[in-house]
N, C-alpha and C. Protein backbone atom coordinates (compact mmCIF):
# COMPACT_ATOMS: atom_id res chain seq x y z
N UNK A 1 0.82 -1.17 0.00
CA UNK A 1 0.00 0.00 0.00
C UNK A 1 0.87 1.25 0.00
N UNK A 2 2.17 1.32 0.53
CA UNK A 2 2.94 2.30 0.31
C UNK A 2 3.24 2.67 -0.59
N UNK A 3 3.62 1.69 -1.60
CA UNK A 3 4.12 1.58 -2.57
C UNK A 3 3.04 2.60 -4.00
N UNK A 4 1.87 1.85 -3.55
CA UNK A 4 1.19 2.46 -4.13
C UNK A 4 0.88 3.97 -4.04
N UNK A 5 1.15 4.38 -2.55
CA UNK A 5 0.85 5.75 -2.28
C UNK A 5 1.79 6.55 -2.95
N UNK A 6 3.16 6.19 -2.89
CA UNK A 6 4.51 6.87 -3.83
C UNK A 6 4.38 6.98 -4.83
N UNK A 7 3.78 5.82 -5.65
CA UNK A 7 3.77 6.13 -6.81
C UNK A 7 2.71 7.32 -7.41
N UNK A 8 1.28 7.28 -6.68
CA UNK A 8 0.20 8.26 -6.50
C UNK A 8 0.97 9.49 -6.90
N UNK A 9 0.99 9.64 -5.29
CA UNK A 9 2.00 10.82 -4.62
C UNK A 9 3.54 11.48 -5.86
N UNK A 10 4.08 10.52 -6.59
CA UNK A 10 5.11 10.83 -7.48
C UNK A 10 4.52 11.28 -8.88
N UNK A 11 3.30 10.73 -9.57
CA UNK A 11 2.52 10.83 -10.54
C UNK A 11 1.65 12.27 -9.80
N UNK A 12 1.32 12.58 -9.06
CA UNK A 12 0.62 14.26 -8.64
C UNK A 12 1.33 14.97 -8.93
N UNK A 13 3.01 14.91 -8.15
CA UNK A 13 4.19 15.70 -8.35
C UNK A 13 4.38 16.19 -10.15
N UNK A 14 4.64 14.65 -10.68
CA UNK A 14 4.78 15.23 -12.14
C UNK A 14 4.17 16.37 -12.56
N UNK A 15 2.37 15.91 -12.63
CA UNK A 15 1.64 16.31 -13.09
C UNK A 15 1.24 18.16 -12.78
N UNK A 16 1.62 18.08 -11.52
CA UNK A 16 1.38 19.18 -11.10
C UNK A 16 3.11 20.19 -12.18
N UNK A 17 3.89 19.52 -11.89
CA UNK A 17 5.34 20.43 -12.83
C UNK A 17 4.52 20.60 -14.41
N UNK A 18 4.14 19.52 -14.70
CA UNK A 18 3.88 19.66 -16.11
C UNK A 18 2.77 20.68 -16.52
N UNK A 19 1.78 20.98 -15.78
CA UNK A 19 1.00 21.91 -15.80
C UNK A 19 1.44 23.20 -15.27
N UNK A 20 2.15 23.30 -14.38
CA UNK A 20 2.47 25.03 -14.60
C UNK A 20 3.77 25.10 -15.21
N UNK A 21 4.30 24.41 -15.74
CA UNK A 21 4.99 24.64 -17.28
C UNK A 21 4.20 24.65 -18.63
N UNK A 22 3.28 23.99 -18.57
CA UNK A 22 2.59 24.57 -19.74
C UNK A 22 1.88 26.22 -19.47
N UNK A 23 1.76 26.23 -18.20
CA UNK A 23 0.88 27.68 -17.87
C UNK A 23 2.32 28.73 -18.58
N UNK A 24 3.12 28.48 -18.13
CA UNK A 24 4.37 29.39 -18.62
C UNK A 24 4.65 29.19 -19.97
N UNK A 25 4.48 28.39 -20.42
CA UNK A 25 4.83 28.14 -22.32
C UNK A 25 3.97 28.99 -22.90
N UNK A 26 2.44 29.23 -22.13
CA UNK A 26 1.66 29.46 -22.91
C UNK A 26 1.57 31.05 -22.70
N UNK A 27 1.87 31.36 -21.84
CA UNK A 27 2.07 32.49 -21.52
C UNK A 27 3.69 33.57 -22.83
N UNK A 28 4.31 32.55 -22.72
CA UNK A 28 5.96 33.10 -23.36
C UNK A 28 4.89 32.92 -24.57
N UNK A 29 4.30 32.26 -25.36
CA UNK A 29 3.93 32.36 -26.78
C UNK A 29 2.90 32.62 -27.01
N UNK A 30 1.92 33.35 -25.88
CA UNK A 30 1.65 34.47 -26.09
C UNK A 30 1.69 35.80 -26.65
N UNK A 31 3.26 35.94 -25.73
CA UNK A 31 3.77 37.13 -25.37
C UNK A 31 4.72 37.15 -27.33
N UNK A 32 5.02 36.76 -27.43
CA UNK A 32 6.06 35.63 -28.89
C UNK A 32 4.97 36.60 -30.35
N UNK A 33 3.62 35.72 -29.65
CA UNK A 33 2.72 36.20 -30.45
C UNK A 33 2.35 37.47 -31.04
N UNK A 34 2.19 38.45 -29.59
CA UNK A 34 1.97 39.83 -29.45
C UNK A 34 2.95 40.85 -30.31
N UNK A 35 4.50 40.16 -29.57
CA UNK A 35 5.30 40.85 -30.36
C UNK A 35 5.29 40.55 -32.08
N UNK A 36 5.17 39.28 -32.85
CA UNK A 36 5.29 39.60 -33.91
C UNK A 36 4.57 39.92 -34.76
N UNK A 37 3.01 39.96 -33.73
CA UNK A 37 2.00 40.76 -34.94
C UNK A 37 2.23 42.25 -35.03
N UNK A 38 2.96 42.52 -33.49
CA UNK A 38 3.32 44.14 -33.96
C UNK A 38 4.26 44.32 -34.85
N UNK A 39 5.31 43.77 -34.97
CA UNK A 39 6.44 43.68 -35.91
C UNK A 39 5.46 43.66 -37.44
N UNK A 40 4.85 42.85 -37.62
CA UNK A 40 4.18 43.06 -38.86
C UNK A 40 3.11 43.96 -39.05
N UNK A 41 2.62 44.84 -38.66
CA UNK A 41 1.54 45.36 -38.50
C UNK A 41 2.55 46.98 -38.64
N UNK A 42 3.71 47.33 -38.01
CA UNK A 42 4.96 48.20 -38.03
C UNK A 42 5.41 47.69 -39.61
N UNK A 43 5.56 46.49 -39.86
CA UNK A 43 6.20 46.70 -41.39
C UNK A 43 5.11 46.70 -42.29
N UNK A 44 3.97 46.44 -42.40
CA UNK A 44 2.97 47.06 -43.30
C UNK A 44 2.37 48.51 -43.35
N UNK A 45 2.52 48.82 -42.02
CA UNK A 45 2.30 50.30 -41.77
C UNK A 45 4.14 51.32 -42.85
N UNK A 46 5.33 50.87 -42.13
CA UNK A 46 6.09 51.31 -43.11
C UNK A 46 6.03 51.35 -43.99
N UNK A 47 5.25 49.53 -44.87
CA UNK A 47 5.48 49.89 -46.55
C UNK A 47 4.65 50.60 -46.96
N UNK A 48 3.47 50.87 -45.84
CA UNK A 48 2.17 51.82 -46.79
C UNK A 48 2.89 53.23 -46.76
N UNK A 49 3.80 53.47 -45.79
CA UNK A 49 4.42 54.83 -45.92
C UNK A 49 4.97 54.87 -47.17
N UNK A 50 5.87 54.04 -47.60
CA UNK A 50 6.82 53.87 -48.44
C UNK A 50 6.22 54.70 -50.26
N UNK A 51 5.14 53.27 -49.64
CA UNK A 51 4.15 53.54 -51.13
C UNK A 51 3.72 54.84 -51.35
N UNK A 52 3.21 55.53 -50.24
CA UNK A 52 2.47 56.88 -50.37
C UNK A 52 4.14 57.82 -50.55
N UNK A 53 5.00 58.10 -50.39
CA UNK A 53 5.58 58.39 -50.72
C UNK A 53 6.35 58.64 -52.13
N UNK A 54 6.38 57.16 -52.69
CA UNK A 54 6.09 57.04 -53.81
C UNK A 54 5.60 57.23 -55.18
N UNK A 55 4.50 57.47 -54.51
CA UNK A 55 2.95 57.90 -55.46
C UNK A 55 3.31 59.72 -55.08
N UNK A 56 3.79 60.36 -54.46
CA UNK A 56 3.58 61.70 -54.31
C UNK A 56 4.97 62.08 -54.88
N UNK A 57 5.83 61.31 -55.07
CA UNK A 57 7.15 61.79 -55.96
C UNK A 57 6.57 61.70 -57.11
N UNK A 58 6.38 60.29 -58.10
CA UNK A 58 5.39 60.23 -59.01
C UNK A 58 4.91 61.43 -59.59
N UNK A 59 3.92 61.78 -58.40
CA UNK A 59 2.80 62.66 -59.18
C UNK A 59 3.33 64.34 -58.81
N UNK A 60 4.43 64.44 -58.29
CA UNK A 60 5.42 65.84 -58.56
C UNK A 60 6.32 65.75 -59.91
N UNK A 61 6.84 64.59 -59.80
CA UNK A 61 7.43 64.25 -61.11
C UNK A 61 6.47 64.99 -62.49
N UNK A 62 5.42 64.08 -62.59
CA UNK A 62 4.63 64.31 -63.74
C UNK A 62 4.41 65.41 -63.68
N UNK A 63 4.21 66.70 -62.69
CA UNK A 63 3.69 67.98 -62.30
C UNK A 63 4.62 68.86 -62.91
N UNK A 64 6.17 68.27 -62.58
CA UNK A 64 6.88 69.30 -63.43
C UNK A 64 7.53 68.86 -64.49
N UNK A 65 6.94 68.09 -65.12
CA UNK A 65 7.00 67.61 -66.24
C UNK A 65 6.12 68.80 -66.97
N UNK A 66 4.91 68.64 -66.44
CA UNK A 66 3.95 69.60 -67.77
C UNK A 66 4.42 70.77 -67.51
N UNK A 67 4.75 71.10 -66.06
CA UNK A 67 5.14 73.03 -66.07
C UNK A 67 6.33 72.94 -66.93
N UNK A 68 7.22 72.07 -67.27
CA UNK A 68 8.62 72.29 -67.89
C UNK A 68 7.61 72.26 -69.36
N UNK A 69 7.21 71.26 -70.38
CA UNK A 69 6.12 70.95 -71.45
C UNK A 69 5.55 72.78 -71.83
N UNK A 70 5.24 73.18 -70.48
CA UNK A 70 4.00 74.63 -70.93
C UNK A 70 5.43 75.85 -71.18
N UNK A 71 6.34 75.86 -70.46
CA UNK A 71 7.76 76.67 -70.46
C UNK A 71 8.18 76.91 -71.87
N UNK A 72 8.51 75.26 -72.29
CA UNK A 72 9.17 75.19 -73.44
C UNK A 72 8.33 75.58 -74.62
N UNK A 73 7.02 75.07 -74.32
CA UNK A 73 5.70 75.80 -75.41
C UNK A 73 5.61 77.25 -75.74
N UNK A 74 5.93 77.59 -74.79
CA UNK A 74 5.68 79.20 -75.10
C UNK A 74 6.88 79.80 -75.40
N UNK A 75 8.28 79.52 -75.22
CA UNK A 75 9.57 79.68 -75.25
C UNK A 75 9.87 79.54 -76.54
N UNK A 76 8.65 78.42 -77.23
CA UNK A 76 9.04 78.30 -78.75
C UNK A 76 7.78 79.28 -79.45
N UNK A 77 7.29 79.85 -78.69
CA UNK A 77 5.88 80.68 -79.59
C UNK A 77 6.59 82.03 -79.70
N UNK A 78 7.55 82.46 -78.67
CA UNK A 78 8.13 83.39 -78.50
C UNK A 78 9.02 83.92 -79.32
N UNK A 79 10.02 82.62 -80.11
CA UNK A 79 11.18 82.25 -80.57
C UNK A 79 10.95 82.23 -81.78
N UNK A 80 9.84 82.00 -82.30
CA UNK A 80 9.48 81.43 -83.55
C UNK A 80 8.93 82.69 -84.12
N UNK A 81 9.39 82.77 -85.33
CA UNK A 81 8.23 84.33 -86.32
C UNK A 81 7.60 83.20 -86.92
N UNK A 82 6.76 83.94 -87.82
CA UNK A 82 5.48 83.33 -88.29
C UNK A 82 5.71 83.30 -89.25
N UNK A 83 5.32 82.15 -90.05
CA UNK A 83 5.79 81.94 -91.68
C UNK A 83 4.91 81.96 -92.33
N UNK A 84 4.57 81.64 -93.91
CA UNK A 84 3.80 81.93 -94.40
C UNK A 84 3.76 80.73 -95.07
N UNK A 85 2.37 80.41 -95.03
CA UNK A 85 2.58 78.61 -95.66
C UNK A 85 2.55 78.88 -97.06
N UNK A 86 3.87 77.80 -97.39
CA UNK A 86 3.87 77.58 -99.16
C UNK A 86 3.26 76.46 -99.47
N UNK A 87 2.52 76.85 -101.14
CA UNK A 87 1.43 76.05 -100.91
C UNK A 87 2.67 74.80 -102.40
N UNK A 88 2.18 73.72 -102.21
CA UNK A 88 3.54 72.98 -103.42
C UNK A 88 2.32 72.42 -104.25
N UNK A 89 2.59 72.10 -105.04
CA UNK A 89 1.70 71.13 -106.18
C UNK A 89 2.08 69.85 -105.96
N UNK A 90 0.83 68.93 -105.96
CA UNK A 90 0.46 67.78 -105.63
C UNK A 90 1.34 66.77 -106.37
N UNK A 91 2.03 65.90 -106.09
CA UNK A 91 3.06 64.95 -106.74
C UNK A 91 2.08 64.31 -107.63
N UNK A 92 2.06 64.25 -109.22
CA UNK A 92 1.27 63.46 -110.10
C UNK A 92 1.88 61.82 -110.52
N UNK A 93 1.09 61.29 -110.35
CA UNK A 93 1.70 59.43 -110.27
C UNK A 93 1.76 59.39 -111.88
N UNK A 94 2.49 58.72 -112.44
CA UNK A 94 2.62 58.26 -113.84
C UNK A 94 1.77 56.60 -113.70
N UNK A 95 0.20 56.58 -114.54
CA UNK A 95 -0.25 55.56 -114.38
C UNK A 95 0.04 54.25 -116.06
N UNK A 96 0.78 53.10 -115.41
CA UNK A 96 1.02 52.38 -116.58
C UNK A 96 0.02 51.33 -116.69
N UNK A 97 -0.40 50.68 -117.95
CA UNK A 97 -1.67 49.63 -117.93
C UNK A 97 -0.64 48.33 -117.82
N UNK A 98 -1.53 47.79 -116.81
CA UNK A 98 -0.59 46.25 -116.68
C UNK A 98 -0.84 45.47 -117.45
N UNK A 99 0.60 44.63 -117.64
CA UNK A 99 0.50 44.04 -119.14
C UNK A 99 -0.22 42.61 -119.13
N UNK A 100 -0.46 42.28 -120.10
CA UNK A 100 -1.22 40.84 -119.73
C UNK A 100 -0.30 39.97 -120.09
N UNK A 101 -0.94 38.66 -120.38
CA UNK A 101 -0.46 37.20 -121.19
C UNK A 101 -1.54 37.55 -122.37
N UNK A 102 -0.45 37.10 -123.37
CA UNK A 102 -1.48 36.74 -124.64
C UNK A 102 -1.30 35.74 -125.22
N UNK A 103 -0.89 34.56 -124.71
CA UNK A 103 -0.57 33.35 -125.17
C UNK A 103 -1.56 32.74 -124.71
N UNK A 104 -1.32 31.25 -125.73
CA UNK A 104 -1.95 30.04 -124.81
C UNK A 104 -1.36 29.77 -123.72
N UNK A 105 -2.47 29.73 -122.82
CA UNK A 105 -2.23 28.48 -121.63
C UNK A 105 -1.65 27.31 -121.83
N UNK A 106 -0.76 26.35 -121.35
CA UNK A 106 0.07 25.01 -121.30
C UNK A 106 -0.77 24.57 -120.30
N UNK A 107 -1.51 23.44 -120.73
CA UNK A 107 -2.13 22.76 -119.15
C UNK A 107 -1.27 21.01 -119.24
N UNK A 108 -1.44 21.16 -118.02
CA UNK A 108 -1.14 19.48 -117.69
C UNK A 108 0.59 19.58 -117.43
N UNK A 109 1.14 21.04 -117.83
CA UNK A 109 2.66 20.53 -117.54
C UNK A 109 3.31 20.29 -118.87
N UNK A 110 2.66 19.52 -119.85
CA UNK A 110 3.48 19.34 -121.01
C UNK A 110 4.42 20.74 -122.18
N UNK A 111 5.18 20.62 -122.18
CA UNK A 111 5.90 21.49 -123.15
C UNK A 111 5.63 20.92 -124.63
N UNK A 112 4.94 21.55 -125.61
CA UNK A 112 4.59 21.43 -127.01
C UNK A 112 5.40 22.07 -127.60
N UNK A 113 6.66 21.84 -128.32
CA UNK A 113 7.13 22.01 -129.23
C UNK A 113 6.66 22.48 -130.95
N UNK A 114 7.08 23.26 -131.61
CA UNK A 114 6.46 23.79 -132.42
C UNK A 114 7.38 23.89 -133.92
């Protein structure tokens, strides 16, 4: 009967370690957890910075693109005198009649000698 009680008594012991080690595992990967959804949640938040950044160089880019486009437009209206359109005469095609065949046809392949 002792025997039996030790072993009881040794199987509680375990059981009892093994359960507040899992209370602590679960707790650390928890905690494991917490941190790397912030880590990702911080690097999607950065790349959306990234992007919007991006998109607003972009669309300064293109911005002085057209103010440079409207500069040079008028820089050449400025630059330029006004000509007077010459008027040219229309290039006339020389039309030839296409020539035909005026022979017989050869059917079948054979060459007739004559």
């Amino acid at each position: 009967m002792k025997n039996v009680l030790a072993v009881l008594a040794l199987a509680g012991i375990f059981a009892m370690v093994a359960c507040k080690g899992n209370k602590e595992d679960k707790e650390k990967a928890k905690q494991d957890s917490i941190r790397k959804a912030d880590s990702i949640a911080k690097a999607k938040e950065d790349s959306m910075k990234k992007a919007e950044e991006l998109e607003k160089a972009r669309q300064d880019s293109i911005a002085k693109a057209k103010e440079d486009s409207i500069k040079k437009a008028q820089e050449a209206k400025k630059t330029t005198k006004p000509t007077t359109p010459t008027t040219q005469k229309p290039a006339t095609q020389e039309t030839t009649t296409p020539t035909t065949n005026t022979q017989k046809p050869v059917r079948g392949g054979a060459v007739k000698k004559q």
